[in-house]
N, C-alpha and C. Protein backbone atom coordinates (compact mmCIF):
# COMPACT_ATOMS: atom_id res chain seq x y z
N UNK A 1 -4.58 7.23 9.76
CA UNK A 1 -5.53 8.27 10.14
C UNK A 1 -6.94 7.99 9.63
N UNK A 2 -7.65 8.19 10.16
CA UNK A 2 -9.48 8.03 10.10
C UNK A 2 -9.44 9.59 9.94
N UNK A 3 -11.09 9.52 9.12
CA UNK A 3 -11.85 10.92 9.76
C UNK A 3 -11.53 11.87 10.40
N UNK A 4 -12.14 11.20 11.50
CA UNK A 4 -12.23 11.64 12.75
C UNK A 4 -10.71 12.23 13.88
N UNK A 5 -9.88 11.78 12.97
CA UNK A 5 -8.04 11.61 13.79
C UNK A 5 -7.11 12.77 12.66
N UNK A 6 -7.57 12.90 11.79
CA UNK A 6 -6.53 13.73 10.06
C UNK A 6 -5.95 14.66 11.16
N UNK A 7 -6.93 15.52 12.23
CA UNK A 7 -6.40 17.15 12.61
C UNK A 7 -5.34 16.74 13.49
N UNK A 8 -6.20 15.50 14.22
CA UNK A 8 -4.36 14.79 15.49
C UNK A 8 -3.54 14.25 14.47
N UNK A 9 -3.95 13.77 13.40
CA UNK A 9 -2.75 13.18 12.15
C UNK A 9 -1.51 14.64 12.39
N UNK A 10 -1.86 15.87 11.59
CA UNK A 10 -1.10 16.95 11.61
C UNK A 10 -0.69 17.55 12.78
N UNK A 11 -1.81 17.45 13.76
CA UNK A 11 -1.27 18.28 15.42
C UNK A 11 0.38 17.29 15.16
N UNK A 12 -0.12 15.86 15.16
CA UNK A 12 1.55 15.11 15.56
C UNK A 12 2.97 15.44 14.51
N UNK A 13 2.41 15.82 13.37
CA UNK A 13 2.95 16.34 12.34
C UNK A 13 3.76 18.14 12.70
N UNK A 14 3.12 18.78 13.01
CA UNK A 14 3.50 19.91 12.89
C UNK A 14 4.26 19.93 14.65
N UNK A 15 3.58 19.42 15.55
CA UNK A 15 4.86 19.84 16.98
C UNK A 15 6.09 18.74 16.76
N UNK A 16 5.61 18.00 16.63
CA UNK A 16 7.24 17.24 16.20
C UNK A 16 7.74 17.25 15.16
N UNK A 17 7.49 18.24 14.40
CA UNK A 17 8.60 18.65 13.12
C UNK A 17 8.58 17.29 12.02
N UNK A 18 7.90 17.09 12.29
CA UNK A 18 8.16 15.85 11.13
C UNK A 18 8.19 16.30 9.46
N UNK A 19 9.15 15.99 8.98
CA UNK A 19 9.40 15.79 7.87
C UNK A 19 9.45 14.65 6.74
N UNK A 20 9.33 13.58 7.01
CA UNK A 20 8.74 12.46 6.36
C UNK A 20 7.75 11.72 6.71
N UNK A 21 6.68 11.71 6.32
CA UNK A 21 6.08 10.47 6.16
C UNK A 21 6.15 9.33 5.74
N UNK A 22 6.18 7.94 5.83
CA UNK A 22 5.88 7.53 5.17
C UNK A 22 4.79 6.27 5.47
N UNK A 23 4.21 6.35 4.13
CA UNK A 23 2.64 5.36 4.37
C UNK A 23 3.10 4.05 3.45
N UNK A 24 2.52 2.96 4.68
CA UNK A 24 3.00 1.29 3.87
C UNK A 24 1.66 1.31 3.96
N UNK A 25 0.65 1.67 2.24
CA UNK A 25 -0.26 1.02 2.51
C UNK A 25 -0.82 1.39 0.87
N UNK A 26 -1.80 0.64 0.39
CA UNK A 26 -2.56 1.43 -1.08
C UNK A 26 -3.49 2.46 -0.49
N UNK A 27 -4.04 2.90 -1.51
CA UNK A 27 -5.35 3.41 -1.55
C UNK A 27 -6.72 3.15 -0.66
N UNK A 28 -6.72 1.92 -1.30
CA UNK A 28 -7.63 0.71 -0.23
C UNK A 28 -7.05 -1.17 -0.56
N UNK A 29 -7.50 -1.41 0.05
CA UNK A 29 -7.13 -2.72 0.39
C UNK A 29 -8.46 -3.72 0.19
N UNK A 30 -8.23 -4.77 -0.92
CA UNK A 30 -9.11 -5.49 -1.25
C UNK A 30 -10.47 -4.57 -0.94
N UNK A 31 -10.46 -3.96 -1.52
CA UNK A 31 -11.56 -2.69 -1.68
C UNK A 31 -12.54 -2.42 -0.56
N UNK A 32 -11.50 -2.35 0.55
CA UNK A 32 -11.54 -1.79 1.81
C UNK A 32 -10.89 -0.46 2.29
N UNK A 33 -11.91 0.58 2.64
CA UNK A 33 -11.16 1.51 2.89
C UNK A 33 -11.17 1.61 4.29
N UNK A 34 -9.36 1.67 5.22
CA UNK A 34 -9.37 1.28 6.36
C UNK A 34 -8.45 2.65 7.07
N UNK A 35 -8.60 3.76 5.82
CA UNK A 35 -7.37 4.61 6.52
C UNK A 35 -8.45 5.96 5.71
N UNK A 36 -7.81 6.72 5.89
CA UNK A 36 -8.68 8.18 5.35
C UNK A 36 -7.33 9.22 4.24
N UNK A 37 -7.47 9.44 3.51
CA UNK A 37 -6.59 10.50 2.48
C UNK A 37 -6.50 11.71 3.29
N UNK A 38 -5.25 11.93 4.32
CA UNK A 38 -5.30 12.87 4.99
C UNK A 38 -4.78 14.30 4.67
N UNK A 39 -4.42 14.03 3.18
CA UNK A 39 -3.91 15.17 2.59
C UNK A 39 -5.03 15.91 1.30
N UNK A 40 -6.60 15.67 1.93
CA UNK A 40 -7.94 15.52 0.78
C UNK A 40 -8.18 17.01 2.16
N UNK A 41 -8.53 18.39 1.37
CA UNK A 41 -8.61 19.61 2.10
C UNK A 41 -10.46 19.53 2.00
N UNK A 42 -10.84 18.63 1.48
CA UNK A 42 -12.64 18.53 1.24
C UNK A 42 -13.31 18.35 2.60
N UNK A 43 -12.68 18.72 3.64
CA UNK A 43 -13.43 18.43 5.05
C UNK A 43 -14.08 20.26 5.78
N UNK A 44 -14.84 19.86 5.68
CA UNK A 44 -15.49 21.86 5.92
C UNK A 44 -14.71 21.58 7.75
N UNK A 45 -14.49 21.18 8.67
CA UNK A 45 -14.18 21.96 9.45
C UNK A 45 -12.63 20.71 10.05
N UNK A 46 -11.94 21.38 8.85
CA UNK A 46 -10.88 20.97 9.53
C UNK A 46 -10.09 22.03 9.37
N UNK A 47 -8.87 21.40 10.29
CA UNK A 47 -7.87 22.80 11.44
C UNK A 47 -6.75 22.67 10.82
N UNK A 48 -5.95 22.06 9.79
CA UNK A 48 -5.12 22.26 8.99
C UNK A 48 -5.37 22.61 7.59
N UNK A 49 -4.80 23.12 6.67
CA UNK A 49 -4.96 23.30 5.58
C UNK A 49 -3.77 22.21 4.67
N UNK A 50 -3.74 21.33 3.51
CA UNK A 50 -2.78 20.80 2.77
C UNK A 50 -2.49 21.24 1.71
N UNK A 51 -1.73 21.55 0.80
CA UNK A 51 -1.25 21.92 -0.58
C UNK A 51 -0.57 20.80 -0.86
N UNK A 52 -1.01 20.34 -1.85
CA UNK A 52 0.42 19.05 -2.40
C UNK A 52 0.85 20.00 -3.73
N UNK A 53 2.59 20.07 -2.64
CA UNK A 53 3.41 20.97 -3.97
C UNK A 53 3.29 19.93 -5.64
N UNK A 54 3.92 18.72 -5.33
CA UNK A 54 4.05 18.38 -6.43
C UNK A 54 3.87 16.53 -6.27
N UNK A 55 4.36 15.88 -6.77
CA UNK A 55 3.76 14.35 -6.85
C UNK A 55 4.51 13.83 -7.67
N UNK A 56 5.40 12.79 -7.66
CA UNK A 56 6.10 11.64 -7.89
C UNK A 56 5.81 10.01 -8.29
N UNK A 57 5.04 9.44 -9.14
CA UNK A 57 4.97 8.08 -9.11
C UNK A 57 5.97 7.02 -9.95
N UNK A 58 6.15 6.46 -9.47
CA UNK A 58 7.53 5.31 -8.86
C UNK A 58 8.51 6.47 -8.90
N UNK A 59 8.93 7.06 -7.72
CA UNK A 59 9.75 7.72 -7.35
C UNK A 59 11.39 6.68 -7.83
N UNK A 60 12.09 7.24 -8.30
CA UNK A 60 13.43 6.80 -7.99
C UNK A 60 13.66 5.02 -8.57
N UNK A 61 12.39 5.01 -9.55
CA UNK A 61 12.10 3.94 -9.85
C UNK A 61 12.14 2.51 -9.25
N UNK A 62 11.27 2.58 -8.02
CA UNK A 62 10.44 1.69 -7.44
C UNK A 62 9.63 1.89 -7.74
N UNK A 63 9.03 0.64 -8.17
CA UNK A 63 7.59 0.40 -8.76
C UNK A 63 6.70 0.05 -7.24
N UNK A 64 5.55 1.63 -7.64
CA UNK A 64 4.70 1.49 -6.59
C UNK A 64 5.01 2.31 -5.17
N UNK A 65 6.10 3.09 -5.50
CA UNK A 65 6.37 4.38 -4.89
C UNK A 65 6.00 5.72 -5.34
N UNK A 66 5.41 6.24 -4.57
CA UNK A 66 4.67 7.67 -4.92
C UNK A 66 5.25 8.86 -4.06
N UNK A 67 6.21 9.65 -4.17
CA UNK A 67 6.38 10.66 -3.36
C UNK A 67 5.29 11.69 -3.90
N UNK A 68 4.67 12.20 -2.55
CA UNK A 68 4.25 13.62 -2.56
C UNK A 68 5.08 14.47 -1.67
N UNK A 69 4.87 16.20 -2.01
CA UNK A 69 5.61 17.39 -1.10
C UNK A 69 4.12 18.01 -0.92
N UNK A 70 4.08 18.27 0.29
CA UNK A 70 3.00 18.82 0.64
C UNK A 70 3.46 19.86 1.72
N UNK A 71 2.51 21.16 1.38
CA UNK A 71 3.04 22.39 2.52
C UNK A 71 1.72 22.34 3.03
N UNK A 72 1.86 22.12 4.49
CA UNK A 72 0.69 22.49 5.08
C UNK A 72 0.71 23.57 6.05
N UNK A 73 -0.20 24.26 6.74
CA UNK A 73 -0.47 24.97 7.76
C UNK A 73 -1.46 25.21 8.21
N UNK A 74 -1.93 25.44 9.68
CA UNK A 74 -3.07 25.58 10.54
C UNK A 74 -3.94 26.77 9.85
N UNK A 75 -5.08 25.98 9.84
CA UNK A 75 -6.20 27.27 9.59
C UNK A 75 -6.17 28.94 10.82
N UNK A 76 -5.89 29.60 10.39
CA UNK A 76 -6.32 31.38 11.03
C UNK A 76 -4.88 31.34 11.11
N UNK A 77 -3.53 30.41 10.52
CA UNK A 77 -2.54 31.63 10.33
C UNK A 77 -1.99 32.01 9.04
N UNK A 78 -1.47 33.39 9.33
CA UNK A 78 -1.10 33.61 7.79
C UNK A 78 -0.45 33.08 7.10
N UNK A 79 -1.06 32.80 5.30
CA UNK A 79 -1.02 32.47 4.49
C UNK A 79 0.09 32.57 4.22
N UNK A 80 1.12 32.93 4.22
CA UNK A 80 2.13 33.35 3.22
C UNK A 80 3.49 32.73 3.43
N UNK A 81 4.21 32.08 2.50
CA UNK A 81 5.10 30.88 2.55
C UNK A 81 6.18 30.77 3.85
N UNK A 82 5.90 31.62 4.93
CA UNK A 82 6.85 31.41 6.47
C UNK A 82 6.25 30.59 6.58
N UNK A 83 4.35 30.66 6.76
CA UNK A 83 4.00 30.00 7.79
C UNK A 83 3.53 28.65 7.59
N UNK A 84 4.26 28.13 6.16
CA UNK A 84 3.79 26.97 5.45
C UNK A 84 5.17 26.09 5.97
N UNK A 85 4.91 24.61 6.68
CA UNK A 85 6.32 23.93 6.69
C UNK A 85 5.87 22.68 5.17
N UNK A 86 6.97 22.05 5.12
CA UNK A 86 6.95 21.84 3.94
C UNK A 86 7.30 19.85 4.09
N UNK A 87 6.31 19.12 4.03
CA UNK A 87 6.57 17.57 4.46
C UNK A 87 6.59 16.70 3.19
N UNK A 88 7.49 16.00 3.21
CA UNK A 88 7.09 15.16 2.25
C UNK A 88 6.52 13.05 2.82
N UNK A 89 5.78 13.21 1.76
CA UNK A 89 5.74 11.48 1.71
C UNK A 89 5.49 10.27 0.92
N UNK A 90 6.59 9.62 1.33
CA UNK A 90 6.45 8.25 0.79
C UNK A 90 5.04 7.06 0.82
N UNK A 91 4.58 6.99 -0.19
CA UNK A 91 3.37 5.83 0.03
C UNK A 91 4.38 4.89 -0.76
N UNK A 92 4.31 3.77 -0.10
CA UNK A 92 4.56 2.67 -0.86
C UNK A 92 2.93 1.59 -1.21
N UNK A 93 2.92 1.45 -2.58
CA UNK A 93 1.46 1.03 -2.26
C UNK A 93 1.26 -0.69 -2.34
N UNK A 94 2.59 -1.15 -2.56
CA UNK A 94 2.88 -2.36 -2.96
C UNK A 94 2.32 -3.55 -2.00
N UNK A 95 2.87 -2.80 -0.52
CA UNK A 95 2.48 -3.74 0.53
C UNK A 95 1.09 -4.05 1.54
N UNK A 96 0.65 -4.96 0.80
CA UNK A 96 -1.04 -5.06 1.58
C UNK A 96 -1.13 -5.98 2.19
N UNK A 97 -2.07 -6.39 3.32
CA UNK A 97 -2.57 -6.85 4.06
C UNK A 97 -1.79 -8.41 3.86
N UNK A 98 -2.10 -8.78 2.63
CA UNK A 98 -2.43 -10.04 2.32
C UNK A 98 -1.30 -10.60 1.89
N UNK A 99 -0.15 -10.00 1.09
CA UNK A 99 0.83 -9.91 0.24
C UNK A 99 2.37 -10.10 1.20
N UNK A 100 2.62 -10.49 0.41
CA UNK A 100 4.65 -10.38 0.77
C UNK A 100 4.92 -9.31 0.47
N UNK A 101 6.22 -8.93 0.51
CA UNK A 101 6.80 -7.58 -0.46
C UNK A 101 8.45 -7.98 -0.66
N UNK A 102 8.78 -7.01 -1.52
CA UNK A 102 10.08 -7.16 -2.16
C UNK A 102 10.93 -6.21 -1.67
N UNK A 103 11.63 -6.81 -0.97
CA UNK A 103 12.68 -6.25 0.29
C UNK A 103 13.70 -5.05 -0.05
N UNK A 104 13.88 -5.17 -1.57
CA UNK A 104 15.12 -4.38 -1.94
C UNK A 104 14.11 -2.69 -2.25
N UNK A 105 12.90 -3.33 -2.68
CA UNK A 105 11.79 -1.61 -2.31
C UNK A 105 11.92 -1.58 -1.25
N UNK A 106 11.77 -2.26 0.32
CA UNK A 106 12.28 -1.35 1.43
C UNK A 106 13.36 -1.03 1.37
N UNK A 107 14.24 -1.47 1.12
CA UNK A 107 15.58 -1.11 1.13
C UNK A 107 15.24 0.40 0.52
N UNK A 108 15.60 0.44 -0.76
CA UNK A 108 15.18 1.81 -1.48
C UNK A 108 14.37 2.94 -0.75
N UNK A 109 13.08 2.50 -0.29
CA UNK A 109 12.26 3.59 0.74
C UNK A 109 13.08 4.31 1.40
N UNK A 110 13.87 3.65 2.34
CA UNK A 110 14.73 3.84 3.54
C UNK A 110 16.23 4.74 2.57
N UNK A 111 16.78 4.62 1.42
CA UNK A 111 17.76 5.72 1.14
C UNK A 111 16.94 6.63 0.57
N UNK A 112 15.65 6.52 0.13
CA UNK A 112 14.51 7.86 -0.29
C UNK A 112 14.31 8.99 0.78
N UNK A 113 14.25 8.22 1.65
CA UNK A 113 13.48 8.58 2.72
C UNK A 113 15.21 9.59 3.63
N UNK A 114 16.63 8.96 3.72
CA UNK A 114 17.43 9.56 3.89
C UNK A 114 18.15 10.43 3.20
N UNK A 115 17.51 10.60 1.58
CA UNK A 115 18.12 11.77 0.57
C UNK A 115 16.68 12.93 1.20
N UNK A 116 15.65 12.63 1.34
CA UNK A 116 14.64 14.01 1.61
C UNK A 116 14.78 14.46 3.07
N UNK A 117 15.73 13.60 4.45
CA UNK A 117 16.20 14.27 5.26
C UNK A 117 17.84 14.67 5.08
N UNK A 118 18.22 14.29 4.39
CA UNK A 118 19.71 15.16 4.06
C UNK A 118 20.34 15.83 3.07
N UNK A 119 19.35 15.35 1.79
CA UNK A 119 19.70 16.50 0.61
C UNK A 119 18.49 16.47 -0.44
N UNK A 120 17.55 17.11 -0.15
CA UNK A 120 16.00 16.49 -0.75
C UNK A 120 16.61 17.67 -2.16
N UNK A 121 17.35 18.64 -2.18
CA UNK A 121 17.30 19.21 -3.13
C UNK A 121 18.02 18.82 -4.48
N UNK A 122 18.72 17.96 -3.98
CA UNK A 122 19.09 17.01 -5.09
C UNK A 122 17.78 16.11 -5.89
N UNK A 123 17.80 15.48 -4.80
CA UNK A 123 16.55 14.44 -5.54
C UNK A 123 15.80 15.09 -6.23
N UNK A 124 14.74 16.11 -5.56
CA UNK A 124 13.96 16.36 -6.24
C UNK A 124 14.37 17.30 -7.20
N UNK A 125 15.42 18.04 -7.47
CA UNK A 125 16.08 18.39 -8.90
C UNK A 125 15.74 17.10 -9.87
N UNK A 126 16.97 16.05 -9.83
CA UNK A 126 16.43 14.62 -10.71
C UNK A 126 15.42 14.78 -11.18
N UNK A 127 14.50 14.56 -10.12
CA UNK A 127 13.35 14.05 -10.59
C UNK A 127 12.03 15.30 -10.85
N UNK A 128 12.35 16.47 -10.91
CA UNK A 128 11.71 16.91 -11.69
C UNK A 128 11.95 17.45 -12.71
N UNK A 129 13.48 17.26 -13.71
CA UNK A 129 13.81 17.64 -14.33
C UNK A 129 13.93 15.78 -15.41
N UNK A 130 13.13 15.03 -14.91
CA UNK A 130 12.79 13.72 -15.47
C UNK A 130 14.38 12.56 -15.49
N UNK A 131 15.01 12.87 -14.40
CA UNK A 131 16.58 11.96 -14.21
C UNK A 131 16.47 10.90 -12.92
N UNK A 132 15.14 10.45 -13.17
CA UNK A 132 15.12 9.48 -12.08
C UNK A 132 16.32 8.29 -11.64
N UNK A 133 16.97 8.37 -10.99
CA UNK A 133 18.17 7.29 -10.59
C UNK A 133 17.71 6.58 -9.96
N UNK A 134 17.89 5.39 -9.70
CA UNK A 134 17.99 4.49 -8.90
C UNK A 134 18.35 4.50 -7.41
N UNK A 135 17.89 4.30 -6.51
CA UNK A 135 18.53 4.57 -5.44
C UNK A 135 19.42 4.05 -4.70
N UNK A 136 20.39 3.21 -5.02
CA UNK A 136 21.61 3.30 -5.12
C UNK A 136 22.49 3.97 -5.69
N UNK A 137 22.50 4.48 -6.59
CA UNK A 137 23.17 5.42 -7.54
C UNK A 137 23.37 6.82 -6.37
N UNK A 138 22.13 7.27 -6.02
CA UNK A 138 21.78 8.34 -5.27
C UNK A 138 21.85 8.61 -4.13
N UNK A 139 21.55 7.27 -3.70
CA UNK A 139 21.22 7.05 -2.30
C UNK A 139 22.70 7.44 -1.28
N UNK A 140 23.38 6.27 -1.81
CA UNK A 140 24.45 6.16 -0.74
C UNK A 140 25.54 7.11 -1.29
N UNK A 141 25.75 8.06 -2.45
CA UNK A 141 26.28 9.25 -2.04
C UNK A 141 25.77 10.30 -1.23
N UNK A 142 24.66 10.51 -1.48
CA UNK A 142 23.72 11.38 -0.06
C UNK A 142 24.19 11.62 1.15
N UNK A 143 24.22 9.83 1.12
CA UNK A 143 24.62 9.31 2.74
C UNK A 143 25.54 9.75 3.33
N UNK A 144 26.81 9.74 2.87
CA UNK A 144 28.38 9.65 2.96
C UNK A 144 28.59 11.04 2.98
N UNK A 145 27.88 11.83 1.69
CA UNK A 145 28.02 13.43 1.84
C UNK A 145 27.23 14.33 3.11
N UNK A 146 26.29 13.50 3.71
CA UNK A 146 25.62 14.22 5.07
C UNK A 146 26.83 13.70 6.22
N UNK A 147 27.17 12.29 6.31
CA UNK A 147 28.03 12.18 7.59
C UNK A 147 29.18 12.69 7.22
N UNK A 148 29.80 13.07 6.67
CA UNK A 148 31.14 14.13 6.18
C UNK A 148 31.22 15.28 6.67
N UNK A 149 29.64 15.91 5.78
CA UNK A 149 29.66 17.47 6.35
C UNK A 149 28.85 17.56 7.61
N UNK A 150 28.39 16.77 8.26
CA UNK A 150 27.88 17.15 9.70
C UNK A 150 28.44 17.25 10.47
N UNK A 151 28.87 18.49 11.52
CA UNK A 151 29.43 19.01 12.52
C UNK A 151 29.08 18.12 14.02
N UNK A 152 27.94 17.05 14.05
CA UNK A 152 27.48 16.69 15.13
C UNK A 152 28.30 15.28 15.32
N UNK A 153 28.82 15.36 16.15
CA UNK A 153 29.71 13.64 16.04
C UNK A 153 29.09 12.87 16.44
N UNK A 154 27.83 13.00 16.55
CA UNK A 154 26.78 11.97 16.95
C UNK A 154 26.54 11.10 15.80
N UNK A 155 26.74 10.04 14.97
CA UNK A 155 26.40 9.75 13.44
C UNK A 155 24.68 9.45 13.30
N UNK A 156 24.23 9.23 14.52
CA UNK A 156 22.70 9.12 14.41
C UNK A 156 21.92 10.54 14.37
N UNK A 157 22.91 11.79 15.05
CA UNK A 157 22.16 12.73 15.27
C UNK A 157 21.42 13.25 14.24
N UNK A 158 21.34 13.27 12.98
CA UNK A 158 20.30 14.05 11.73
C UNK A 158 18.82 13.54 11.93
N UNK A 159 19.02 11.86 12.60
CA UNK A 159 17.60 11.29 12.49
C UNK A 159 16.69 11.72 13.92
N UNK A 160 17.72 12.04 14.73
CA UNK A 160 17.46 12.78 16.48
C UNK A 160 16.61 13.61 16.10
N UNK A 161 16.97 14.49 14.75
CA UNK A 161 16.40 16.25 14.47
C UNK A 161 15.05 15.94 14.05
N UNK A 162 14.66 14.92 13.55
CA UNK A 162 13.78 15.15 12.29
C UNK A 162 13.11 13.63 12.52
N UNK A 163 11.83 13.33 13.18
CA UNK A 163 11.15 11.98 13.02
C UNK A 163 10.54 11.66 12.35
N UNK A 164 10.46 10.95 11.87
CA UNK A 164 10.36 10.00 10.58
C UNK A 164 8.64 9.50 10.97
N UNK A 165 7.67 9.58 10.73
CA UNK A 165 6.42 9.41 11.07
C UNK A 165 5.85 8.04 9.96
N UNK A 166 5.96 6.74 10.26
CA UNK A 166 5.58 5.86 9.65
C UNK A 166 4.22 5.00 9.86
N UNK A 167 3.52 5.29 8.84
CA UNK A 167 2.03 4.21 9.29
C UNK A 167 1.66 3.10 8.16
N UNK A 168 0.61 2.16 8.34
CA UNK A 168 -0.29 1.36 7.48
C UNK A 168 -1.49 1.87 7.18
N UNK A 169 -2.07 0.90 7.10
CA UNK A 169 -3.77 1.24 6.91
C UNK A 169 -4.35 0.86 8.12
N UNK A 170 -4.12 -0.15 9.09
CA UNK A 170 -4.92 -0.37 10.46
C UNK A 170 -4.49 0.12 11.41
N UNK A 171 -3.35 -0.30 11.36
CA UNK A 171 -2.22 0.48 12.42
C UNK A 171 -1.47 -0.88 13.59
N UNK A 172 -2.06 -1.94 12.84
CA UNK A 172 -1.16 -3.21 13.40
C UNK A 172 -1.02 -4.23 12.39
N UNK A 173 -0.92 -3.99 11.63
CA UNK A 173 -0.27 -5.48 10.13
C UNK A 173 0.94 -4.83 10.16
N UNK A 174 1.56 -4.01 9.67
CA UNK A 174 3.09 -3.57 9.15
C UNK A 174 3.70 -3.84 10.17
């Protein structure tokens, strides 16, 4: 997201229900800034509002994973926690432009990213009560305990419900 794109960042965010983000990218890049902090409320006329509930760095102990929970909602509706949905996201900041990366952190992203669509209330118990696990430890009971108790015999259907919204910093290296 640029500038100029944060309010279509959330328009795509809020009609398709998205519940994860996640961003493959730092801050800036060889001290290039090529993406915009779309969760920074310092813009006088923008049409969403962000709250970051709370903030995570090396989530689940990957180094260079940052979960945030952020409740956002459209400016002129009411305030009050209905009308807030509640997203979280993954930055991984490890992987830049220039760099390799270390496969078993994607790996990890990807059971992070399937404990906050099938039992985020676990995790983030852990980890704000300072019991960061590993995500293996965590991960793949999650897993096993969502396709068990899901009524949908579809085994893909949880990811059908809920799209997974993934970007970089340009929007063609990753």
């Amino acid at each position: 997201p640029l500038p100029a794109t944060v309010d279509d960042f959330w328009k795509v965010v809020s009609i398709n229900q998205v519940k994860v983000i996640i961003s493959l990218n730092s801050t800036d890049e060889l001290y290039m800034r090529k993406w915009d902090i779309y969760w920074n409320n310092n813009r006088s006329d923008k049409k969403y509002n962000i709250d970051i509930v709370d903030t995570f760095e090396n989530a689940c102990n990957v180094d260079g994973c940052i979960l945030r929970i952020f409740k956002f909602y459209k400016n002129g509706d009411d305030v009050d926690e209905s009308a807030k949905s509640t997203v979280f996201q993954l930055q991984y900041t490890k992987w830049l432009d220039s760099c390799g990366i270390v496969m078993e952190d994607i790996v990890s992203l990807c059971r992070i990213k399937n404990m906050l669509l099938h039992n985020p209330s676990e995790l983030l118990t852990d980890l704000r009560n300072g019991n960061s696990k590993d995500t293996e430890k965590c991960g793949n009971k999650a897993w096993a305990k969502e396709l068990k108790s899901s009524e949908d015999p579809d085994p893909l259907g949880p990811f059908r419900k809920s799209p997974v919204l993934v970007h970089c910093s340009a929007g063609c290296g990753r």
